[in-house]
N, C-alpha and C. Protein backbone atom coordinates (compact mmCIF):
# COMPACT_ATOMS: atom_id res chain seq x y z
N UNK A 1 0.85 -1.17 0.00
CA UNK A 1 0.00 0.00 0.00
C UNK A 1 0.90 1.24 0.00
N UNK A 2 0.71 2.43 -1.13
CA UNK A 2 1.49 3.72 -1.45
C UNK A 2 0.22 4.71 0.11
N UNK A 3 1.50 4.92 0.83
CA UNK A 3 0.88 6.07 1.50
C UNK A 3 1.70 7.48 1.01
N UNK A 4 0.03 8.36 0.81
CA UNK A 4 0.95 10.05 0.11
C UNK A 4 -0.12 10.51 1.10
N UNK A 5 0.84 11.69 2.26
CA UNK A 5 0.55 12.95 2.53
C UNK A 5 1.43 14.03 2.40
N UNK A 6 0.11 14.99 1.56
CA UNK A 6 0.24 16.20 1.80
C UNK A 6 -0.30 17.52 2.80
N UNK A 7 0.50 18.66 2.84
CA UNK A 7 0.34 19.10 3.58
C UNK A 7 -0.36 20.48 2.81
N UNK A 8 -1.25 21.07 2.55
CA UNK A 8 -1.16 22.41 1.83
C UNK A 8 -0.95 23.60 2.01
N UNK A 9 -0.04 24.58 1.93
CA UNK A 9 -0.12 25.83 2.15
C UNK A 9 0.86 25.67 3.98
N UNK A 10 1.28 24.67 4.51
CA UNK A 10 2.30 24.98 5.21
C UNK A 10 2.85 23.77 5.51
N UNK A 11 4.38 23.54 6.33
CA UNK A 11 5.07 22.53 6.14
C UNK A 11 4.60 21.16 7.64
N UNK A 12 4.25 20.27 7.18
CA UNK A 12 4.24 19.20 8.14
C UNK A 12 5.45 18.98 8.84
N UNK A 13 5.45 18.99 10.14
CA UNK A 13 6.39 18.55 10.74
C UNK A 13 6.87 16.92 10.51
N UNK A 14 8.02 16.22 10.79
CA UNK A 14 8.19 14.83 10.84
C UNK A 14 7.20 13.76 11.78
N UNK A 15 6.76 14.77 13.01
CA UNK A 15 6.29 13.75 13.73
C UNK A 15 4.88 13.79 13.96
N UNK A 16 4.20 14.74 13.07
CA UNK A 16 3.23 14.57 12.44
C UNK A 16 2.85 13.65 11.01
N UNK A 17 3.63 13.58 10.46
CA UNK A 17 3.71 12.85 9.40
C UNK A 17 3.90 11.06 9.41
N UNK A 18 4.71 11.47 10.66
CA UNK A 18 4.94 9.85 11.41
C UNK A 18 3.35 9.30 11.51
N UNK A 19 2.82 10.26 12.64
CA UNK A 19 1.98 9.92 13.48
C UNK A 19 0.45 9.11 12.47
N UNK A 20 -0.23 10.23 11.19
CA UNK A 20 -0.48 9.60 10.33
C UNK A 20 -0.46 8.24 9.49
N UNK A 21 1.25 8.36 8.97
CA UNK A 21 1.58 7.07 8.45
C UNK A 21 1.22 6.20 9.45
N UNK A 22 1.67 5.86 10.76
CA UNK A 22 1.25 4.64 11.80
C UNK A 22 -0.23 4.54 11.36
N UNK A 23 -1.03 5.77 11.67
CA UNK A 23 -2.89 5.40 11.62
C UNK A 23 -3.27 4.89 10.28
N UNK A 24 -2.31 5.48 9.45
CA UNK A 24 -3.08 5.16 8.26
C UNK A 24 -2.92 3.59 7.66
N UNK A 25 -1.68 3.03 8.40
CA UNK A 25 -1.25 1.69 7.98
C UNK A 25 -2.15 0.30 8.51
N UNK A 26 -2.72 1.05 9.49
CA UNK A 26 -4.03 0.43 10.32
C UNK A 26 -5.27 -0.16 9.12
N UNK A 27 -5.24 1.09 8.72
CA UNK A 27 -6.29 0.54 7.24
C UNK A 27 -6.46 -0.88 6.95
N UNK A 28 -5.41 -1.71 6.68
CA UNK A 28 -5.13 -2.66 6.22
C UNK A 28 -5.43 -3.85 6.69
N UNK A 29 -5.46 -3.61 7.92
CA UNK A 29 -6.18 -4.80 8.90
C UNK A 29 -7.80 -4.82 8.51
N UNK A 30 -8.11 -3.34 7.79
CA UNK A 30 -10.07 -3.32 7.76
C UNK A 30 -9.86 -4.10 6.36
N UNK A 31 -9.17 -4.15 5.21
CA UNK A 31 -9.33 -4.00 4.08
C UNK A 31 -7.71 -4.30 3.35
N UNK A 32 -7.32 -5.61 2.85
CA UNK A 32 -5.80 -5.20 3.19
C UNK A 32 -5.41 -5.26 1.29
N UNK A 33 -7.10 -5.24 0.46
CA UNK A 33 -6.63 -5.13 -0.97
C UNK A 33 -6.56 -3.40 -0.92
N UNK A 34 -6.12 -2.74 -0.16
CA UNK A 34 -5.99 -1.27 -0.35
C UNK A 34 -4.60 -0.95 -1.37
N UNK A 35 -4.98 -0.20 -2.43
CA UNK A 35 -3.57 -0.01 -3.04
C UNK A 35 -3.07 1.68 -2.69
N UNK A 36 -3.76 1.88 -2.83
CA UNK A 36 -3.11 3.50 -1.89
C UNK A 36 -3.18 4.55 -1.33
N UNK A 37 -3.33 5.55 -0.41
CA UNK A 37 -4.00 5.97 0.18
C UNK A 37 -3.42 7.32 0.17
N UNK A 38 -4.39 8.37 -0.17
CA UNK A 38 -3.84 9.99 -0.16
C UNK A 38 -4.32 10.34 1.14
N UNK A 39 -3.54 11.18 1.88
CA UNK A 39 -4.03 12.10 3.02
C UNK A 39 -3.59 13.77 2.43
N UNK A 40 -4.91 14.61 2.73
CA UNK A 40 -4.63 15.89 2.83
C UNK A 40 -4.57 16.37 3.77
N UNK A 41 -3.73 17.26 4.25
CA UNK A 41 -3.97 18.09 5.38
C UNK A 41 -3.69 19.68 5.01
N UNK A 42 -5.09 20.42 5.74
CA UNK A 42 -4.99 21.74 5.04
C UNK A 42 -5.40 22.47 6.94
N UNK A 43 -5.32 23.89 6.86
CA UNK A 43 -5.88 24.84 8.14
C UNK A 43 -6.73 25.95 7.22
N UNK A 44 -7.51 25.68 7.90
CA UNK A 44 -9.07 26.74 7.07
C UNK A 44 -8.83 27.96 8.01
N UNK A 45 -9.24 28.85 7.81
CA UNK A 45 -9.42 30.14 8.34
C UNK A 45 -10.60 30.39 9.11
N UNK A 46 -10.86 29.94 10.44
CA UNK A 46 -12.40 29.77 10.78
C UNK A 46 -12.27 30.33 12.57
N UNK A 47 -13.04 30.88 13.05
CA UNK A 47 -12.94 31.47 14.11
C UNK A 47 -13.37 30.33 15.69
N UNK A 48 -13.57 29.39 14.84
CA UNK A 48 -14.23 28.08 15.86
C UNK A 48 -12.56 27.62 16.29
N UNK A 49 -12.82 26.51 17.13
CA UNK A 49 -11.13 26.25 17.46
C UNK A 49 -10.92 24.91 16.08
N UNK A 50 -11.56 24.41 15.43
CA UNK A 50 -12.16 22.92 14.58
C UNK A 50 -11.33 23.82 13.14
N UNK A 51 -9.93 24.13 13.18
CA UNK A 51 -9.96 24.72 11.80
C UNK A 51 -8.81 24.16 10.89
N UNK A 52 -8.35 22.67 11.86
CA UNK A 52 -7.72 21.63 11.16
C UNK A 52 -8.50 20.51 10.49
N UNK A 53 -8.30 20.35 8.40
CA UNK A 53 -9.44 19.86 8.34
C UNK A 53 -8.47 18.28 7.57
N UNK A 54 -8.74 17.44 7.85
CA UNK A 54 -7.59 16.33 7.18
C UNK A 54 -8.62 15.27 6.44
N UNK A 55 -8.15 15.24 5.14
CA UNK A 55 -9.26 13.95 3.93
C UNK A 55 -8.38 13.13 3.85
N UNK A 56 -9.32 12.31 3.73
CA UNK A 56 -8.32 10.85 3.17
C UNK A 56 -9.22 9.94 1.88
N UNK A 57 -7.90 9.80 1.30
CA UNK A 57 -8.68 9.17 -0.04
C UNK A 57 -7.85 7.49 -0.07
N UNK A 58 -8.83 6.41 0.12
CA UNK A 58 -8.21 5.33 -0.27
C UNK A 58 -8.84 4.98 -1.67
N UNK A 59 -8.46 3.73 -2.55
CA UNK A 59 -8.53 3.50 -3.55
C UNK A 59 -8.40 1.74 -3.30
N UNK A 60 -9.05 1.53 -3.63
CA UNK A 60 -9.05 0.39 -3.64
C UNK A 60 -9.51 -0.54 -4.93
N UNK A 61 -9.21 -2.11 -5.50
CA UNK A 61 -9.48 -2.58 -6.82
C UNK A 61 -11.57 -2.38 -7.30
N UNK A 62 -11.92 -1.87 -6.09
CA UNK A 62 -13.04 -1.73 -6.39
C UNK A 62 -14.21 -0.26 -6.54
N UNK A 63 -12.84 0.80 -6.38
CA UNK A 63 -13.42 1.75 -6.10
C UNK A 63 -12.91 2.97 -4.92
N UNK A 64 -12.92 3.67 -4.90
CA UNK A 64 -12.75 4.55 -4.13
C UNK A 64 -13.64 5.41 -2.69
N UNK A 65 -12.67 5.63 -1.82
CA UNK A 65 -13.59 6.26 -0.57
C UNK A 65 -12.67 7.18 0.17
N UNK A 66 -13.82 8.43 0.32
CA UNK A 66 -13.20 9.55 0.91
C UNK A 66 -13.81 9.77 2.29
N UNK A 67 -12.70 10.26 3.04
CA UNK A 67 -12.71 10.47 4.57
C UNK A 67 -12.59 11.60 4.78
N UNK A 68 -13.27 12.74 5.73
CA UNK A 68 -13.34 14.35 5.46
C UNK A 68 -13.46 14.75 7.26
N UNK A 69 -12.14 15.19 8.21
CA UNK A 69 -12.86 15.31 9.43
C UNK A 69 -12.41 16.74 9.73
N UNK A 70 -12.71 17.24 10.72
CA UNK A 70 -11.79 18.77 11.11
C UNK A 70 -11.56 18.38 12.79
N UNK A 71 -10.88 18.93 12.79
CA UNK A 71 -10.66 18.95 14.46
C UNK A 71 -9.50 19.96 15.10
N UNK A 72 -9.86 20.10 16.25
CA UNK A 72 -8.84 21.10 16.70
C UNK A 72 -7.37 20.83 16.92
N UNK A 73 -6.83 20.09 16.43
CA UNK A 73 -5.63 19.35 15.71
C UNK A 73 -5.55 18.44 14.61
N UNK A 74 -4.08 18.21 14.24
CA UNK A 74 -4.13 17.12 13.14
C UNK A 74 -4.78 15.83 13.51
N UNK A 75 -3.74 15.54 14.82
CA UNK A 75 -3.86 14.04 15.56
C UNK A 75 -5.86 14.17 15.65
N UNK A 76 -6.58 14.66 15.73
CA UNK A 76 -7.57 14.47 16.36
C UNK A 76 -8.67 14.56 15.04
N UNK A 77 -8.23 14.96 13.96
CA UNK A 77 -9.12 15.32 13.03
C UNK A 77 -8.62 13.74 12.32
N UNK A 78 -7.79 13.45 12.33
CA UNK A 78 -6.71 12.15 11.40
C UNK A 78 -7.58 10.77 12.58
N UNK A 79 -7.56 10.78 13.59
CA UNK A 79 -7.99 9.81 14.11
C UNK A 79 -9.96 9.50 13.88
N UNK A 80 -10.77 11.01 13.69
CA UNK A 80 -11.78 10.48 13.05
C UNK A 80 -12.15 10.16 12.07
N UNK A 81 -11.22 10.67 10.96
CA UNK A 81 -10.90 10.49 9.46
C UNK A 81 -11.04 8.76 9.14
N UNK A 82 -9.61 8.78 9.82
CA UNK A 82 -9.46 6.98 10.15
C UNK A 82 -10.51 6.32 10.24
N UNK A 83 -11.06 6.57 11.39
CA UNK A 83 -12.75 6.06 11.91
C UNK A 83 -13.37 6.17 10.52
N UNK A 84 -14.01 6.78 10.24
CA UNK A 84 -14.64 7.29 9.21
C UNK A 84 -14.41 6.37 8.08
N UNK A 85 -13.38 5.89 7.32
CA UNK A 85 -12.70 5.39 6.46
C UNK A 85 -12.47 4.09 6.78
N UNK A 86 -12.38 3.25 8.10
CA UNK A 86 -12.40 1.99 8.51
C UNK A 86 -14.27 1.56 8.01
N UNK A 87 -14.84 2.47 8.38
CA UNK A 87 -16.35 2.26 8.47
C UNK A 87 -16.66 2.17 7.15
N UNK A 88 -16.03 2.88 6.43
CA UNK A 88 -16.50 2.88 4.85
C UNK A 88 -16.15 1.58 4.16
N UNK A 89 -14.33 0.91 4.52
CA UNK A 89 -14.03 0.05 3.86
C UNK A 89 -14.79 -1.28 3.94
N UNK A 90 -14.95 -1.12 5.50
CA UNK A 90 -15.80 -1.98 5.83
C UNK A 90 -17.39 -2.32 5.40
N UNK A 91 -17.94 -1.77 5.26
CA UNK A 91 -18.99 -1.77 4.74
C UNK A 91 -19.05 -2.24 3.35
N UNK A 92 -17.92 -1.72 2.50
CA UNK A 92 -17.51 -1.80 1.12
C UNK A 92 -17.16 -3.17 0.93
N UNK A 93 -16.14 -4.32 2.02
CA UNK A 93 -15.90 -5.36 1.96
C UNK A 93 -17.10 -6.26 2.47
N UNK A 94 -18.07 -6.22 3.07
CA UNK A 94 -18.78 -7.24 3.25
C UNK A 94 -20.24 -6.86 2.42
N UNK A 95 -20.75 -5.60 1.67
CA UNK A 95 -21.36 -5.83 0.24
C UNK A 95 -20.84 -6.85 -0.88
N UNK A 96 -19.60 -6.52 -0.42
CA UNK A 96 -18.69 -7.03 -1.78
C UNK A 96 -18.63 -8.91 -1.43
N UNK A 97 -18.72 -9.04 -0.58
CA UNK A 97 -18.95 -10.83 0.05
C UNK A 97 -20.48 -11.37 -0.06
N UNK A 98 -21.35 -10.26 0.11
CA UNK A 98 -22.52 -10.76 -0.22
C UNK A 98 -22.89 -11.00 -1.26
N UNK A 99 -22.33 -10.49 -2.21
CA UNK A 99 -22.46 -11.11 -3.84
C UNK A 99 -22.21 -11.96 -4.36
């Protein structure tokens, strides 16, 4: 599995980038035909404290699924993302068994 994050409009630290790659490698245990997985990470301009917003795009031989969370950090917006994206694959793999 190709893991790509980006960061937009400012620089990711290493141990943010770490921290990601670990969650995102998790995937694989939901779903392990995953071939690769984009993470964005962007900061919106918003007066709420929620103005870290992180997507995740996996791809898989059957299709694709996007993960969209915000949170008042990376770590915290990336860990519901995750959530979010376990729930999807999942769902995606046992349609795909019922056929």
């Amino acid at each position: 599995m190709r893991v790509t994050i980006q960061s937009i409009n400012f620089d990711a630290d290493r141990k943010l980038l770490e921290f990601i790659h670990k969650k995102v490698e998790k995937l694989k245990t939901v779903n392990p035909s995953i071939v690769d997985v984009m993470v964005y990470l962007r900061l919106e301009k918003s007066k709420e404290g929620q103005n870290k917003l992180v997507e995740i795009k996996a791809s898989v031989p059957s299709g694709e699924f996007m993960a969209k969370q915000r949170g008042r950090t990376f770590e915290e917006a990336t860990d519901l993302g995750i959530d979010q994206a376990k729930r999807q694959l999942k769902d995606a793999k046992e349609k795909a068994l019922a056929y």
